[in-house]
Protein backbone atom coordinates (compact mmCIF):
# COMPACT_ATOMS: atom_id res chain seq x y z
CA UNK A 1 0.00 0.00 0.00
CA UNK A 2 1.67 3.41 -1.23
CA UNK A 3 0.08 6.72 0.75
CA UNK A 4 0.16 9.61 -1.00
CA UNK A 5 2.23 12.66 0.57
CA UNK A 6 -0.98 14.39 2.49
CA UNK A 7 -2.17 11.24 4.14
CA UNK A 8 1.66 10.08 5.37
CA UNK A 9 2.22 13.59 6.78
CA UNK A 10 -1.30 13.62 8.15
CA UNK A 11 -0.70 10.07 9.96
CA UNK A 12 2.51 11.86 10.98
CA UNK A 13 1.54 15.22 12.07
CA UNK A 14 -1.64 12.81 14.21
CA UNK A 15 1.54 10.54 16.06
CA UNK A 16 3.54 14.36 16.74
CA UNK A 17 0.22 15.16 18.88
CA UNK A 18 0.28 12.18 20.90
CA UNK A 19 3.96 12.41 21.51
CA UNK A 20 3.43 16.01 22.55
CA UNK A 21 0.43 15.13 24.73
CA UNK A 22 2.73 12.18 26.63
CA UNK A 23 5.32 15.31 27.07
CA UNK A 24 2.74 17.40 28.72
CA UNK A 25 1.40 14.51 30.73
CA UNK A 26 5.36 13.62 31.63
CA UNK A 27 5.84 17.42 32.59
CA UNK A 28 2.83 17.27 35.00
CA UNK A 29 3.88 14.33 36.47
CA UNK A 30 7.82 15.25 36.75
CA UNK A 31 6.20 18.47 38.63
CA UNK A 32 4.24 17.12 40.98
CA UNK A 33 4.85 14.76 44.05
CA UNK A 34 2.08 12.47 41.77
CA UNK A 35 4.33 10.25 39.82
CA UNK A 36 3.02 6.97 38.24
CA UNK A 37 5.05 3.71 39.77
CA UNK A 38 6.87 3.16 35.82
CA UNK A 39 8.57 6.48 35.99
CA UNK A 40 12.04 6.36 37.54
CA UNK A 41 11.60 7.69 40.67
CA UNK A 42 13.71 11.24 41.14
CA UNK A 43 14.75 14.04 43.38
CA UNK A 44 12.75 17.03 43.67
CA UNK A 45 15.34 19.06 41.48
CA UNK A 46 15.69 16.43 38.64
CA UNK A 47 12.46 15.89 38.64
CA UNK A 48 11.65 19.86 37.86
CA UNK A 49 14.76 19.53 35.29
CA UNK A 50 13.26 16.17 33.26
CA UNK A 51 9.27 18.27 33.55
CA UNK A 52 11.56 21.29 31.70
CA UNK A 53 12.97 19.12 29.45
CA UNK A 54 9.70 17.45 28.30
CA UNK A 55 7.79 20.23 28.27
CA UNK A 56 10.36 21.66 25.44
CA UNK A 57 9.75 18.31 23.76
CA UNK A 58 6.23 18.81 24.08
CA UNK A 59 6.38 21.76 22.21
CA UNK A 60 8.35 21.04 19.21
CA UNK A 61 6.35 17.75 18.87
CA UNK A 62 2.75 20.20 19.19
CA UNK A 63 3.48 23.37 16.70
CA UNK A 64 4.75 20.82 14.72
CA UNK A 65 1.56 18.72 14.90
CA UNK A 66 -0.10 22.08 14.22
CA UNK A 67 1.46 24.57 11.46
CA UNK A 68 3.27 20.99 10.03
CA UNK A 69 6.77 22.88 9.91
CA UNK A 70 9.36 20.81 11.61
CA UNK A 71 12.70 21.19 10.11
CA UNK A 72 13.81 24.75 11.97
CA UNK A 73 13.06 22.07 15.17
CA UNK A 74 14.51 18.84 14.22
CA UNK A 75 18.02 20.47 15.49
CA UNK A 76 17.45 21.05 19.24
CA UNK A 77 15.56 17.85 19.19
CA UNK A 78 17.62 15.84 17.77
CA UNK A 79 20.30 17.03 20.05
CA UNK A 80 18.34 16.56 23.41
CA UNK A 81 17.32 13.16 21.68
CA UNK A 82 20.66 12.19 21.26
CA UNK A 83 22.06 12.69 24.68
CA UNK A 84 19.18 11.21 26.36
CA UNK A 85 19.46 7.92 24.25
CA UNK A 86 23.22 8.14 24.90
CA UNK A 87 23.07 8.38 28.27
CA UNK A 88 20.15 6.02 28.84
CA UNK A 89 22.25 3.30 27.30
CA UNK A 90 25.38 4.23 29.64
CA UNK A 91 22.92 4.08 32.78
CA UNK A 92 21.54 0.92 31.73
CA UNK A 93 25.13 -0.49 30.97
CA UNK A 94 26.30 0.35 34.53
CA UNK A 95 23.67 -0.93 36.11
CA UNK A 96 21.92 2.30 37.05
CA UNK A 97 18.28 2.64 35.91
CA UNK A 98 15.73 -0.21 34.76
CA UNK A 99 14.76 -1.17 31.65
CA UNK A 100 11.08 -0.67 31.96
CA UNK A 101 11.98 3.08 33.18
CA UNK A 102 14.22 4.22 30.06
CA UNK A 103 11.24 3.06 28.00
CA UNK A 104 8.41 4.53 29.97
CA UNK A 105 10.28 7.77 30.25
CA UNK A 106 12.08 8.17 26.87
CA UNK A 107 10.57 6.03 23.89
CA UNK A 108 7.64 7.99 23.45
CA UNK A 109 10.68 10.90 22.72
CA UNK A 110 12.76 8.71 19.94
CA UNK A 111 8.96 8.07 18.15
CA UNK A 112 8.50 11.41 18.13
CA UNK A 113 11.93 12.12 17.11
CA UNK A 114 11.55 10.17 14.45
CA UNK A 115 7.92 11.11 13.13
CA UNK A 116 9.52 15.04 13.19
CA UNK A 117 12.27 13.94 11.28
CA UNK A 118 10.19 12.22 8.30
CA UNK A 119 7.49 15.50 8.34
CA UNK A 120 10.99 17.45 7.89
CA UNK A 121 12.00 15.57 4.79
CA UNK A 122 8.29 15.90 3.40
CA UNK A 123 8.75 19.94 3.76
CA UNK A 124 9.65 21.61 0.46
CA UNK A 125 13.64 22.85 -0.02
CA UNK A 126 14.14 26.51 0.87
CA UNK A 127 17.46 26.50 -1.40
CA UNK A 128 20.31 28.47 -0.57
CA UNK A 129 20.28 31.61 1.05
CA UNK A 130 19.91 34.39 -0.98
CA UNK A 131 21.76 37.75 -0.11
CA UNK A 132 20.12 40.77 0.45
CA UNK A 133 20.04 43.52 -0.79
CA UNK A 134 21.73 46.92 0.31
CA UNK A 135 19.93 50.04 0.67
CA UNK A 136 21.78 53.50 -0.69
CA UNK A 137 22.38 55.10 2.83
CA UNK A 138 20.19 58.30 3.40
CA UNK A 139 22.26 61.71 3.83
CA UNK A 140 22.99 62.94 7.04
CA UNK A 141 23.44 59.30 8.80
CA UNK A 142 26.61 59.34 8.70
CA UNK A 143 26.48 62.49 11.22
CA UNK A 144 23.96 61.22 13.12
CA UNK A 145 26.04 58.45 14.05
């Protein structure tokens, strides 16, 4: 079965607003003293760190969902992405975190990592950069200066 472009990036633009909607239930929950039993349990401080960090998440995965734009954002995601999958795999080496947290906590991030990066290859080339032009300078700012 082939999709045409408007239905992929529609299936994809629907999975960006469930990822974002798992942020914003993560950053609640990393705010709060209420945390569910399958998120790693944290310090007070983390725990308002991880709710920042989702909530950014949360909205590069929504305006995303909702103007359909998502290669200006793939950058800072894909950086925050990549550190928290690196360092999940580290903890989880050494013994320091659980399985079933790293997945609770940070799969629902790689999906939507990867759903922004395939909306950002469906968006049309920009091109190059094209230079500006320069305006004539009015008389007398040169003075003013």
């Amino acid at each position: 079965m082939r999709w045409s472009t408007n239905a992929r990036c529609r299936f994809v633009r629907i999975g960006l607003a469930l990822v974002g909607t798992i942020n914003i239930l993560l950053t609640a929950w990393f705010l709060s003293d209420a945390r569910p039993s399958f998120l790693e349990p944290v310090g007070e401080h983390a725990g308002r760190e991880l709710g920042a960090f989702s909530a950014m998440l949360a909205a590069a995965y929504l305006l995303s969902a909702l103007d359909g734009r998502a290669r200006a954002r793939l950058g800072p995601v894909s950086i925050g992405i990549g550190i928290l999958v690196v360092t999940a795999f580290t903890d989880l080496i050494s013994s320091q975190t659980h399985v079933l947290y790293e997945v609770a906590n940070h799969l629902p991030n790689v999906v939507g990592f990867a759903l922004l990066w395939s909306l950002a290859r469906s968006e049309p080339s920009m091109g190059a950069p094209r230079p500006t032009m320069r305006h004539e300078r009015d008389e007398g700012m040169e003075e003013a200066a």
